[in-house]
C-alpha atoms as a PDB file:
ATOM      1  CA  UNK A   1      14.791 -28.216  -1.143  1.00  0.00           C
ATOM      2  CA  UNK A   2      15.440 -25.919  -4.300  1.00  0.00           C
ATOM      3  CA  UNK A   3      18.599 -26.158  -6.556  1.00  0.00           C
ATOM      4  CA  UNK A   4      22.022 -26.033  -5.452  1.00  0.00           C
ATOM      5  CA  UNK A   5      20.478 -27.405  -1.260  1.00  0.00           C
ATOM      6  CA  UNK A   6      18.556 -23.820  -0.713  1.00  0.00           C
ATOM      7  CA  UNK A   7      15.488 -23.623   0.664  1.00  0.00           C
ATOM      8  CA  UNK A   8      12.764 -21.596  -1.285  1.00  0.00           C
ATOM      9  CA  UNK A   9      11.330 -18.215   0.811  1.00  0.00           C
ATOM     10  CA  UNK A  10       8.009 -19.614  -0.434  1.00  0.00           C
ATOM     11  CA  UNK A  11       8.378 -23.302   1.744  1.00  0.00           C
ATOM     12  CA  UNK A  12      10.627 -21.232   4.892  1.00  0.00           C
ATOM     13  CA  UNK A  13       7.711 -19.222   4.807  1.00  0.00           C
ATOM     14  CA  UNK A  14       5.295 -22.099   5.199  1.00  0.00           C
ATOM     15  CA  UNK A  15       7.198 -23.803   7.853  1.00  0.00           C
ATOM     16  CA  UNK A  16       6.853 -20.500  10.045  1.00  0.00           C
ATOM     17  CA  UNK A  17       3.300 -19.937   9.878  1.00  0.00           C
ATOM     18  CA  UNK A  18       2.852 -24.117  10.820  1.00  0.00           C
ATOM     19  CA  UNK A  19       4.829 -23.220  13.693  1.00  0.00           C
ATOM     20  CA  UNK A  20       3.166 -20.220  14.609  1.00  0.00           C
ATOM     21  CA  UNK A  21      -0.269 -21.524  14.358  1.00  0.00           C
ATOM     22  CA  UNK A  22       0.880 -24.421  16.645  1.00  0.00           C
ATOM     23  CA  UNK A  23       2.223 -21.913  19.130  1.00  0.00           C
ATOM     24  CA  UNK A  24      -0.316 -19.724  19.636  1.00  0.00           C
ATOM     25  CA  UNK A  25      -3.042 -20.151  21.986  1.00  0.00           C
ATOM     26  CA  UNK A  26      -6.876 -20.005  21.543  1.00  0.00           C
ATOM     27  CA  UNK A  27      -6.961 -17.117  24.082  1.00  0.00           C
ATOM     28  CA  UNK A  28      -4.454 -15.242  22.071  1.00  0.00           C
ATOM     29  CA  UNK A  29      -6.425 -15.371  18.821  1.00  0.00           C
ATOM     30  CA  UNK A  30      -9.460 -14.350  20.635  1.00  0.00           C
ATOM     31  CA  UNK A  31      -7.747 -11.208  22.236  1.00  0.00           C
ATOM     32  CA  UNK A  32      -6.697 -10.213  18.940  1.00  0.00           C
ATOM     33  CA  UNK A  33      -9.596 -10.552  17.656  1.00  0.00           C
ATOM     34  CA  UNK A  34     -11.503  -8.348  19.898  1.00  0.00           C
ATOM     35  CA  UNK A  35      -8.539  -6.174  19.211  1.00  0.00           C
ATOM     36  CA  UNK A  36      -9.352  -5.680  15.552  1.00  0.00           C
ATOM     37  CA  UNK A  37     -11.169  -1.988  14.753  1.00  0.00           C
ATOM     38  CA  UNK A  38     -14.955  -2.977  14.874  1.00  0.00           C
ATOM     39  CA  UNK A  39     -16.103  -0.277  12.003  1.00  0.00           C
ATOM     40  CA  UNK A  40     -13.898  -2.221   9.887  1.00  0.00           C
ATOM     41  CA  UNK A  41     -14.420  -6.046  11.072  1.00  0.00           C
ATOM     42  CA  UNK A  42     -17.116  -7.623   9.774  1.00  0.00           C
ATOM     43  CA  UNK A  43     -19.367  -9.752  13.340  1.00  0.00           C
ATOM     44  CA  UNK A  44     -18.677 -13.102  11.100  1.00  0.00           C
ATOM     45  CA  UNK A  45     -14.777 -13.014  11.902  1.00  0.00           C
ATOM     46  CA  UNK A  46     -15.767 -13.096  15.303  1.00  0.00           C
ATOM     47  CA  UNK A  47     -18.361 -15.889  15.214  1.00  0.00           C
ATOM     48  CA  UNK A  48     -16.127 -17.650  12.756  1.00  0.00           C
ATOM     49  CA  UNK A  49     -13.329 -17.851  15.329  1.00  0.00           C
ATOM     50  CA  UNK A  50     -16.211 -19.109  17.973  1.00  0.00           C
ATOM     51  CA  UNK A  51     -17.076 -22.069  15.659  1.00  0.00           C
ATOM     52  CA  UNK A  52     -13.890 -22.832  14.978  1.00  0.00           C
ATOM     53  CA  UNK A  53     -12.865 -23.123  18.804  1.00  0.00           C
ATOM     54  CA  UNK A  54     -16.316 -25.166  19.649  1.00  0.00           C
ATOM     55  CA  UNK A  55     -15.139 -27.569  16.401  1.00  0.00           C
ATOM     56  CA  UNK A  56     -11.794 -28.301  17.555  1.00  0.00           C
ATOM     57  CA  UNK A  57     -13.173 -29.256  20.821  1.00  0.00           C
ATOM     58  CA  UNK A  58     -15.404 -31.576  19.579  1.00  0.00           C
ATOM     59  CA  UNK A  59     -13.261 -33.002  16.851  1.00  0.00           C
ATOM     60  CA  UNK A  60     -11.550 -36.063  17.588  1.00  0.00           C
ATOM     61  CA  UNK A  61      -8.880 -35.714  14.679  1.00  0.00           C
ATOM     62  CA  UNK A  62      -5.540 -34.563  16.216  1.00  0.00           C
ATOM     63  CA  UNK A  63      -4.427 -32.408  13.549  1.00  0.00           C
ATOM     64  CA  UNK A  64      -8.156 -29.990  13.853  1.00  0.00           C
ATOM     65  CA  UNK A  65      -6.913 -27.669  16.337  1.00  0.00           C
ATOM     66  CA  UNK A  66      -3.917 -26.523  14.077  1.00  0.00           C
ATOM     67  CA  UNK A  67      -6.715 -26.008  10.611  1.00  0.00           C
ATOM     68  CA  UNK A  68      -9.295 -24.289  13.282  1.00  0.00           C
ATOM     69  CA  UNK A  69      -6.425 -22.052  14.135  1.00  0.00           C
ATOM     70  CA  UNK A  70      -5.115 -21.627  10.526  1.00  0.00           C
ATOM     71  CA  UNK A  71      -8.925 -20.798   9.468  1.00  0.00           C
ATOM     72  CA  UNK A  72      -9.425 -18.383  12.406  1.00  0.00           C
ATOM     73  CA  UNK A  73      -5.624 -16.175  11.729  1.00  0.00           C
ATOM     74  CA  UNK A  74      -6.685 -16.077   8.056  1.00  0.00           C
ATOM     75  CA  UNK A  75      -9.927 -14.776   8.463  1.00  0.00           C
ATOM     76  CA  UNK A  76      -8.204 -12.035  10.794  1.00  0.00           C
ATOM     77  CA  UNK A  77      -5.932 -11.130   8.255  1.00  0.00           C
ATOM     78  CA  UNK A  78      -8.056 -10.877   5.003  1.00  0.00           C
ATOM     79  CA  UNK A  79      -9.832  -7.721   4.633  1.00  0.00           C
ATOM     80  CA  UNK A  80     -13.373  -7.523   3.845  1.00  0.00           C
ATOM     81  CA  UNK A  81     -15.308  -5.410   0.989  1.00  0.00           C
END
């Protein structure tokens, strides 16, 4: 909590996106990935999101799915040069 009981944008922000990565489903990410414009997506987003599924599945830490997820939506959303 910030000053005066009010929560900062930066940490409602954060809570969100935890929310949202635990929400969304492995099929979803991949359909948005393959929905991403392929002149401008570079192949390693894809196969980044493929290693990241097979890890999770093999991981037997219960909080991997939720970083696989976070590291495959990032990777979506960063553009490349």
């Amino acid at each position: 909590m910030a000053c005066g009981g009010r929560i900062s944008v930066v940490k409602l922000c954060r809570y969100y996106y935890a929310l949202y990565v635990r929400m969304v489903s492995w099929s979803e990410i991949k359909r948005r990935a393959l929905s991403l414009p392929v002149d401008k997506t570079d192949e390693h987003v894809f196969k980044l999101i493929q290693v990241c599924e097979e890890h999770k599945e093999r991981s037997a830490f219960p909080g991997m799915d939720a970083i696989c997820k976070r590291a495959a939506i990032t990777v979506m959303s960063k553009p490349f040069f």
